[in-house]
C-alpha atoms as a PDB file:
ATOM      1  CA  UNK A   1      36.871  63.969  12.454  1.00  0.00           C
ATOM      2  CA  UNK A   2      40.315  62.911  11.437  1.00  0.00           C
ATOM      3  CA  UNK A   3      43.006  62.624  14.387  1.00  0.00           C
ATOM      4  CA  UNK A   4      46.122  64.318  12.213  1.00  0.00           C
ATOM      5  CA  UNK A   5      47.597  64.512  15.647  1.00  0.00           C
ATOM      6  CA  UNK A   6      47.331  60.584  15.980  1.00  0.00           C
ATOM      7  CA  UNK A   7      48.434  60.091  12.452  1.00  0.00           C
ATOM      8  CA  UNK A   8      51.242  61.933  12.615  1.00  0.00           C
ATOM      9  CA  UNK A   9      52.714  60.655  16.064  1.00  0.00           C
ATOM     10  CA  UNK A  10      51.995  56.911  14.681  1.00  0.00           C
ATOM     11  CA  UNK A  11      54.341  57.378  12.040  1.00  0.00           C
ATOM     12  CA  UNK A  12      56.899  58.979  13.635  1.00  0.00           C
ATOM     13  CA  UNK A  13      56.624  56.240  15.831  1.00  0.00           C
ATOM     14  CA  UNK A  14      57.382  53.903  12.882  1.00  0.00           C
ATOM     15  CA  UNK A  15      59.912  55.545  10.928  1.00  0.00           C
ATOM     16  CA  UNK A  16      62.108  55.940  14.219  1.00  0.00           C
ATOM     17  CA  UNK A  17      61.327  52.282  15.344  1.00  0.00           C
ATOM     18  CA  UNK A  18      62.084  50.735  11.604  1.00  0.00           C
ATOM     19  CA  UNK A  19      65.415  53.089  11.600  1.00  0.00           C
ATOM     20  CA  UNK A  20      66.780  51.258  14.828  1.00  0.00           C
ATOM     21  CA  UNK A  21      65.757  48.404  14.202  1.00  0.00           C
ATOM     22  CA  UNK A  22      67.098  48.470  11.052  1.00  0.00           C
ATOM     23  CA  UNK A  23      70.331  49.269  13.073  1.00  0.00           C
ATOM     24  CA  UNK A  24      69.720  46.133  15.208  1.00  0.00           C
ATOM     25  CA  UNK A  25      68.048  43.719  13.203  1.00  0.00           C
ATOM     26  CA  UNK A  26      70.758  43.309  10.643  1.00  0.00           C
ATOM     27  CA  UNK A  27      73.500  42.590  13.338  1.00  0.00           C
ATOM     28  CA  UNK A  28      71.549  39.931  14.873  1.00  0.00           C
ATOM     29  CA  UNK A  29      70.266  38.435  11.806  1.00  0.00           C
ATOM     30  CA  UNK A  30      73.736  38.150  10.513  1.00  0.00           C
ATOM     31  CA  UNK A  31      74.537  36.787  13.968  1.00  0.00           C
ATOM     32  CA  UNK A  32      72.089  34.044  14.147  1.00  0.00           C
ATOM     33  CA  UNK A  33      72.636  33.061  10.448  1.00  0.00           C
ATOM     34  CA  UNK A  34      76.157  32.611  10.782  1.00  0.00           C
ATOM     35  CA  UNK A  35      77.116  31.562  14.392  1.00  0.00           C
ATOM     36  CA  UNK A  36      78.454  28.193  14.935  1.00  0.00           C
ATOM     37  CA  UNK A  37      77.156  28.598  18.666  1.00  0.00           C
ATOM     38  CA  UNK A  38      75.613  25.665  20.020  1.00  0.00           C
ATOM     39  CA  UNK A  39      72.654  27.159  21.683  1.00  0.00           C
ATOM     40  CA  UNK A  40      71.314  29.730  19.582  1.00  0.00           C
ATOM     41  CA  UNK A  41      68.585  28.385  19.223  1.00  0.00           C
ATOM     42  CA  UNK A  42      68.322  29.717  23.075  1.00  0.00           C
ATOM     43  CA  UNK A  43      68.775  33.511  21.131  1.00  0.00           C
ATOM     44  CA  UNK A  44      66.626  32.843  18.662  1.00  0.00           C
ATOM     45  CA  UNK A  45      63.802  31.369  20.945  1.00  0.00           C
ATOM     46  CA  UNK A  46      64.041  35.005  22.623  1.00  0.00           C
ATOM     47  CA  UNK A  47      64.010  37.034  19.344  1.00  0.00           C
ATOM     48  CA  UNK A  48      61.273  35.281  18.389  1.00  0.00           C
ATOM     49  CA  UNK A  49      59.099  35.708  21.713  1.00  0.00           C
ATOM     50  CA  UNK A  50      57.057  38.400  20.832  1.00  0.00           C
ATOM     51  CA  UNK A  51      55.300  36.363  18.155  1.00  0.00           C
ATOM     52  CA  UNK A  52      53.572  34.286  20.951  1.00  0.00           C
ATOM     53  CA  UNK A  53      53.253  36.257  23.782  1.00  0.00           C
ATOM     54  CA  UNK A  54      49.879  38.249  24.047  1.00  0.00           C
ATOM     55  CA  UNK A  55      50.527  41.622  23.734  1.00  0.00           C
ATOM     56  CA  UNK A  56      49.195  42.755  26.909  1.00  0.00           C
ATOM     57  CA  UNK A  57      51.878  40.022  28.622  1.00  0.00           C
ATOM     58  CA  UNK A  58      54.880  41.684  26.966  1.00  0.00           C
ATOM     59  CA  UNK A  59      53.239  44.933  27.454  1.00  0.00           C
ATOM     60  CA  UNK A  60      53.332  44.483  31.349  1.00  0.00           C
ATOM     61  CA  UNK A  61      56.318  42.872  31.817  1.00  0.00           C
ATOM     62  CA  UNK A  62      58.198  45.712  29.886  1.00  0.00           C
ATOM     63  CA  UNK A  63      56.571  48.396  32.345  1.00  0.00           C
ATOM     64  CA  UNK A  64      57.546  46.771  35.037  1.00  0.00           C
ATOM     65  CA  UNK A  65      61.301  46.152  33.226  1.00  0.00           C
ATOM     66  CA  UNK A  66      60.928  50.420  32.595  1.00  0.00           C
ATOM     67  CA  UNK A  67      59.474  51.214  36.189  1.00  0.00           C
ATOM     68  CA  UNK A  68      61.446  53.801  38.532  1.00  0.00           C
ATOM     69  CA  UNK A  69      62.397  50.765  40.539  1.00  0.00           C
ATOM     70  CA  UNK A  70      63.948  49.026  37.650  1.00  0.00           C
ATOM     71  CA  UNK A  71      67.492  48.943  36.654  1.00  0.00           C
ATOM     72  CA  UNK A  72      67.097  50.507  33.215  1.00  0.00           C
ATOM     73  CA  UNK A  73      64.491  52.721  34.431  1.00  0.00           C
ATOM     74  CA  UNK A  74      66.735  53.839  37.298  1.00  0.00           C
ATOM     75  CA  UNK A  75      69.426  54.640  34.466  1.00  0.00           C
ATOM     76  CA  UNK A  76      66.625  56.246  32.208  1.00  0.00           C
ATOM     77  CA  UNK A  77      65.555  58.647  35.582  1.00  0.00           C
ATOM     78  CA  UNK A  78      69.374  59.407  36.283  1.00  0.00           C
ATOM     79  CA  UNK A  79      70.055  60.394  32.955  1.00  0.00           C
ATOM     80  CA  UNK A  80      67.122  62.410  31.430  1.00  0.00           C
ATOM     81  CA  UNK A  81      65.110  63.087  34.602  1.00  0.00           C
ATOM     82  CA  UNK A  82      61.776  61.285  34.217  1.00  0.00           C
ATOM     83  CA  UNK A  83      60.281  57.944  34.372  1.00  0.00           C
ATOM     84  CA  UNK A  84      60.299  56.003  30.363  1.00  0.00           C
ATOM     85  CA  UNK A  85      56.709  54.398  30.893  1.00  0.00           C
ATOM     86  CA  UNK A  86      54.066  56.482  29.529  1.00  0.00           C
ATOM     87  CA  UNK A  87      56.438  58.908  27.362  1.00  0.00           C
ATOM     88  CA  UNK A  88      57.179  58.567  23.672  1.00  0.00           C
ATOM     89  CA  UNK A  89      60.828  57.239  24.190  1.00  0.00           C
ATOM     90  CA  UNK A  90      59.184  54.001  25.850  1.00  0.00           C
ATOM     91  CA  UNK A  91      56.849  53.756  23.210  1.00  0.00           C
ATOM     92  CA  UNK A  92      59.916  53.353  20.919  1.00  0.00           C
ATOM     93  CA  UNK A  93      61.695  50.833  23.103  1.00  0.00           C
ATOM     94  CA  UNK A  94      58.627  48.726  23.186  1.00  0.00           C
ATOM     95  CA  UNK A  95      57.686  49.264  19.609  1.00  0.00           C
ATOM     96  CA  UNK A  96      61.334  47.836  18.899  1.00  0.00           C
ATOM     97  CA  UNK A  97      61.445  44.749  21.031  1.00  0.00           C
ATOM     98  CA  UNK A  98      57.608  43.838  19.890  1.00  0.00           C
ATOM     99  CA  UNK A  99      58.287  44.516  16.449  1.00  0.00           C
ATOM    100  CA  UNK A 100      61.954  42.616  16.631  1.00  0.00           C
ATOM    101  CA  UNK A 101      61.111  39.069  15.175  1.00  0.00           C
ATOM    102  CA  UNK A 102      59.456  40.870  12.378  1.00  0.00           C
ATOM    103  CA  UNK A 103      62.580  42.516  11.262  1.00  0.00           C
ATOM    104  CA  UNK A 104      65.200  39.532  11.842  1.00  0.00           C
ATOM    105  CA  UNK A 105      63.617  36.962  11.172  1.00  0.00           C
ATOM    106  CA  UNK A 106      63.371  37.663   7.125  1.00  0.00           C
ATOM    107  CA  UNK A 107      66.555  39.382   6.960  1.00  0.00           C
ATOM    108  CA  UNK A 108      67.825  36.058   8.797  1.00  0.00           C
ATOM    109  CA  UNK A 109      66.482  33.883   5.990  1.00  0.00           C
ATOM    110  CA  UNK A 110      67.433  36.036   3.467  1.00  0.00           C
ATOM    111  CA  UNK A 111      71.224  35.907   4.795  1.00  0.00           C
ATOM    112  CA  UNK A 112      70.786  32.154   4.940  1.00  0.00           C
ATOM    113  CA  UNK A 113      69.796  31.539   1.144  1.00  0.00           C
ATOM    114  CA  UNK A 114      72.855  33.588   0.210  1.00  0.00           C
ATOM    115  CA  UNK A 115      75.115  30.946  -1.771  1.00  0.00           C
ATOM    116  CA  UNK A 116      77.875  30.308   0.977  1.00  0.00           C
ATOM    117  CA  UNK A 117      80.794  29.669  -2.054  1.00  0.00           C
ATOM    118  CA  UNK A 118      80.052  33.241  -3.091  1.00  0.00           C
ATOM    119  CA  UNK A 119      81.354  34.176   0.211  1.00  0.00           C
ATOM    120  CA  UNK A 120      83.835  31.714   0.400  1.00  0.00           C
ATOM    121  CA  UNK A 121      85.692  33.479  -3.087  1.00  0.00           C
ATOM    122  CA  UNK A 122      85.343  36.430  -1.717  1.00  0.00           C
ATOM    123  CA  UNK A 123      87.375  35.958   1.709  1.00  0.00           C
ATOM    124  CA  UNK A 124      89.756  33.596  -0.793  1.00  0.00           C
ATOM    125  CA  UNK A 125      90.475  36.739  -2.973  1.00  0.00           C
ATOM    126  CA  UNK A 126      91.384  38.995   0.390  1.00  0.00           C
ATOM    127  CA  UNK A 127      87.947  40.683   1.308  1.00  0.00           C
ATOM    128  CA  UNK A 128      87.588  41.068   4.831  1.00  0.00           C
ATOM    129  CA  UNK A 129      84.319  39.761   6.113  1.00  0.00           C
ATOM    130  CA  UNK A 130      83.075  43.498   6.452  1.00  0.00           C
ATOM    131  CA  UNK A 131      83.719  44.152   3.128  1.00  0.00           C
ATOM    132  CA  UNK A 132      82.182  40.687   1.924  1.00  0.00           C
ATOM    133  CA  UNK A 133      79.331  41.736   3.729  1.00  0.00           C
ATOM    134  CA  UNK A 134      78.537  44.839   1.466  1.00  0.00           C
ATOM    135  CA  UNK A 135      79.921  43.682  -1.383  1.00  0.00           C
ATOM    136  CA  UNK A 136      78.271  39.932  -1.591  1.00  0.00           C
ATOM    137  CA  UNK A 137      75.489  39.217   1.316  1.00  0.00           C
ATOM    138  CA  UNK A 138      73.729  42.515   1.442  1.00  0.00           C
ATOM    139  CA  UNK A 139      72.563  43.020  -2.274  1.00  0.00           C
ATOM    140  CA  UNK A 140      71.736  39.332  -2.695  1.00  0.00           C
ATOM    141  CA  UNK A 141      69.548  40.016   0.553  1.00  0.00           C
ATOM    142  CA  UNK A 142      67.697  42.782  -1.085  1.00  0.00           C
ATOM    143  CA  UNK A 143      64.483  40.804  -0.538  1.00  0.00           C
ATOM    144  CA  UNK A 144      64.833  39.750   2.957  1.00  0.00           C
ATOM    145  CA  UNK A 145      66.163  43.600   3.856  1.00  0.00           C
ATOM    146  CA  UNK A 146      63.599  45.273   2.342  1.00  0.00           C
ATOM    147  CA  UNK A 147      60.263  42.240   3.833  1.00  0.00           C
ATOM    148  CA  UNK A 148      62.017  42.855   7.461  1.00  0.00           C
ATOM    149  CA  UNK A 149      61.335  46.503   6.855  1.00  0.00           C
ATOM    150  CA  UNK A 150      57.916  46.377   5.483  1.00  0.00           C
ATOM    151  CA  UNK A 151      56.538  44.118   8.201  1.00  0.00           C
ATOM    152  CA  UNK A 152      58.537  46.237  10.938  1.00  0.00           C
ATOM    153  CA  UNK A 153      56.670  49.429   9.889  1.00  0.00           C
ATOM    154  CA  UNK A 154      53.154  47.624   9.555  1.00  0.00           C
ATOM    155  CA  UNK A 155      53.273  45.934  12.318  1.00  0.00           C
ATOM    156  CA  UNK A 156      54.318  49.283  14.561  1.00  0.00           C
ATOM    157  CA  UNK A 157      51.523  51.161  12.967  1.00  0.00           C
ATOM    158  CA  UNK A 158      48.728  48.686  13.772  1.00  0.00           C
ATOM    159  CA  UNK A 159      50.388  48.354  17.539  1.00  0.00           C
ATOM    160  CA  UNK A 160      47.743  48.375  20.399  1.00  0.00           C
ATOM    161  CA  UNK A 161      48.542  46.144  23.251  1.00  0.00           C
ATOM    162  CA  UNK A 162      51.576  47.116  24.105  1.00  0.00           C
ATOM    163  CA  UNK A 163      51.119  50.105  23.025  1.00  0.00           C
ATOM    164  CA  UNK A 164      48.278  51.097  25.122  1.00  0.00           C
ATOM    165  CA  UNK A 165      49.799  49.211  28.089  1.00  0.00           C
ATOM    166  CA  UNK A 166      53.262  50.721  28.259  1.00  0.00           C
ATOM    167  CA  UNK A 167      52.655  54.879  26.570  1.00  0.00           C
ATOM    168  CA  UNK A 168      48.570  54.764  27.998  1.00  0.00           C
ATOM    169  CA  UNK A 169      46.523  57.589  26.051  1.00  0.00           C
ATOM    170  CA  UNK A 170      48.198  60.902  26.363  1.00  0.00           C
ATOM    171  CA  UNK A 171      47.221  62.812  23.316  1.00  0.00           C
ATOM    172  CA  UNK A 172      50.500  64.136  21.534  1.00  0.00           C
ATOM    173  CA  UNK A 173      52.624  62.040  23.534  1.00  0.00           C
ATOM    174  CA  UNK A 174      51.210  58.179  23.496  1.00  0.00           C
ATOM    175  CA  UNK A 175      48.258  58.453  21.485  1.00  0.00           C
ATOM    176  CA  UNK A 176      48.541  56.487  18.522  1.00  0.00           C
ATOM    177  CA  UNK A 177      46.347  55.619  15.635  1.00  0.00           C
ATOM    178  CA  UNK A 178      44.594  52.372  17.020  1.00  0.00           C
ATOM    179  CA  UNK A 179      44.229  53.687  20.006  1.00  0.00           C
ATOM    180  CA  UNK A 180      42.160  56.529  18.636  1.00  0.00           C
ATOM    181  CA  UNK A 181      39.819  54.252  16.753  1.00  0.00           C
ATOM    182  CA  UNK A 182      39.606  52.128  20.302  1.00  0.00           C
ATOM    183  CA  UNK A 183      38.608  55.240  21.675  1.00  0.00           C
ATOM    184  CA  UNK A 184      36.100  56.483  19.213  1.00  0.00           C
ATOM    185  CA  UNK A 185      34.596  53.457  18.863  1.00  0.00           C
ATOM    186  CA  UNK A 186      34.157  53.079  23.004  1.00  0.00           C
ATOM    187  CA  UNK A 187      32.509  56.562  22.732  1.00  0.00           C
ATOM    188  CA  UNK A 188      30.086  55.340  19.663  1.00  0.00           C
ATOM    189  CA  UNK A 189      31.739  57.439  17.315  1.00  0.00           C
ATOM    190  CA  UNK A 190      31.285  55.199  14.364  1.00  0.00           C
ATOM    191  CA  UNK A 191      31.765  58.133  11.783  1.00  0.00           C
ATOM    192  CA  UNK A 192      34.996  59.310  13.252  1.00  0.00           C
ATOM    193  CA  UNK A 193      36.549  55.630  13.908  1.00  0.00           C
ATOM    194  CA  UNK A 194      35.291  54.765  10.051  1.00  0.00           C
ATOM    195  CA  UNK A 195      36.956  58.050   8.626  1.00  0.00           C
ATOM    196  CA  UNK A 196      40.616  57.183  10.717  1.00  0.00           C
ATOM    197  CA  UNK A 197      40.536  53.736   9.984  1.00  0.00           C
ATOM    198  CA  UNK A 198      40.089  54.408   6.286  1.00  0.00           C
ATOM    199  CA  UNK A 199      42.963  56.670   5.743  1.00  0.00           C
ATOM    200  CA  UNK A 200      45.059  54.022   7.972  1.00  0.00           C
ATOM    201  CA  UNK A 201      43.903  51.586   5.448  1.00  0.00           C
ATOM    202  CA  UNK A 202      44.883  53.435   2.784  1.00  0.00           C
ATOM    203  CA  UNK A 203      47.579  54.838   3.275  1.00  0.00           C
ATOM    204  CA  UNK A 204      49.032  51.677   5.003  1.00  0.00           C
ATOM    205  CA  UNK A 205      48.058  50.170   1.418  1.00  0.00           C
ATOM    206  CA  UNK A 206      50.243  52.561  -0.349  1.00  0.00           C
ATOM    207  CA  UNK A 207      52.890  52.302   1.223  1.00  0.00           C
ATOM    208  CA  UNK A 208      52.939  48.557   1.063  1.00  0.00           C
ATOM    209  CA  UNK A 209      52.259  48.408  -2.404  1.00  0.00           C
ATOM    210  CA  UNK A 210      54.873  50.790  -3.592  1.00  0.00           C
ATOM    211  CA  UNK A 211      57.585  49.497  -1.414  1.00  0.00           C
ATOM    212  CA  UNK A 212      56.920  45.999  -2.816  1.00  0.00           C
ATOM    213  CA  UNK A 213      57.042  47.014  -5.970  1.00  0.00           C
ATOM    214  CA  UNK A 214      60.136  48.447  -5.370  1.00  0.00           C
ATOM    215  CA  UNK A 215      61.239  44.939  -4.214  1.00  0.00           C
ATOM    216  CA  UNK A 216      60.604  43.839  -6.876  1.00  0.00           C
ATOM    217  CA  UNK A 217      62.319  45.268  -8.979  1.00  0.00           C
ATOM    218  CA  UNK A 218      65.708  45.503  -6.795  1.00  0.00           C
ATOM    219  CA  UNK A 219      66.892  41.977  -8.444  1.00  0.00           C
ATOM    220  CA  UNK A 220      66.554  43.770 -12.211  1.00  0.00           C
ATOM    221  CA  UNK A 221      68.690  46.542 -10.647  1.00  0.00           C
ATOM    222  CA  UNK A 222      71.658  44.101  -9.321  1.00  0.00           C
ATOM    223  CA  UNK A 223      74.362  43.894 -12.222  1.00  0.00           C
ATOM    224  CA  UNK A 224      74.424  40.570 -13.635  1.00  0.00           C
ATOM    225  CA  UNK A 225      77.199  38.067 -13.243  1.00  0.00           C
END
């Protein structure tokens, strides 16, 4: 039997992860592509943690950075009145900071293989850097935009690690997709784990494939020069 329930929560889970760090990504791409800051390489060393750290490393040391006795989980309690571990809002927040690298680092290279005169005319002819963003770095970084989302959204819907160390197995609240198969395949449910993991497969496939094919045809879209 299908787990719609699952399904459903693990791509709410990625829409609302991809959409902030969407939000997030592009900011510190831009950053990090354009600083003159001596050490940021130091930044970029931390956005780029996740990639090597075993999930279930990250996984504990963000419940013990969203524990009651925690800073930001003493701000969480304050504010909302519960603990974030083991809720879907800290499933987000660790879904964002795992899935992080995959989002900036693309965008990142995508900013960087933007022709730097381009920008140049454009602060020349009185563009502010705002506007020269918009107007001359973002559709020229179609590519990179678009890969950082892709990845962000595959990678958060195959999540299990973290996942299943920081929001557990609460059905409706933390149970996600791979964490569903884990389980039906722990209780020998071959038929049920095959039948989920198919549709993931699938869909995930779909997705993919129409969202790069939209990428690819972005640069035919872009008015020529």
């Amino acid at each position: 039997m299908i787990e719609w329930g699952a399904i459903s929560l693990t791509i709410r889970l990625a829409l609302l992860s991809c959409a902030i760090l969407a939000a997030v990504g592009i900011p510190i791409a831009y950053w990090l592509t354009f600083t003159r800051w001596r050490w940021k390489f130091l930044a970029q060393a931390v956005v780029a943690l996740p990639l090597v750290l075993p999930p279930t490393v990250l996984g504990f040391y963000l419940l013990v950075g969203m524990g009651p006795s925690s800073p930001l989980g003493r701000l969480y309690t304050g504010i909302f009145g519960h603990s974030l571990p083991f809720t879907f809002g800290g499933l987000v927040f660790a879904s964002v900071l795992y899935s992080l690298p995959f989002t900036v680092q693309p965008i990142s290279s995508a900013f960087a293989s933007v022709d730097r005169r381009l920008m140049d005319a454009s602060s020349m002819l009185g563009a502010s850097r705002l506007r020269t963003f918009c107007r001359v770095v973002m559709p020229l970084s179609i590519n990179g935009l678009l890969t950082g989302i892709i990845l962000s959204f595959a990678h958060t819907v195959g999540e299990f690690g973290v996942v299943l160390m920081v929001g557990g197995n609460i059905p409706g609240v933390t149970r996600t997709v791979s964490i569903a198969i884990y389980d039906d395949v722990q209780s020998f449910n071959n038929a049920a784990a095959n039948h989920t993991a198919l549709l993931l497969l699938v869909f995930s496939f779909v997705v993919l494939s129409m969202v790069y094919a939209l990428n690819r045809r972005a640069w035919t879209l872009l008015p020529a020069k």
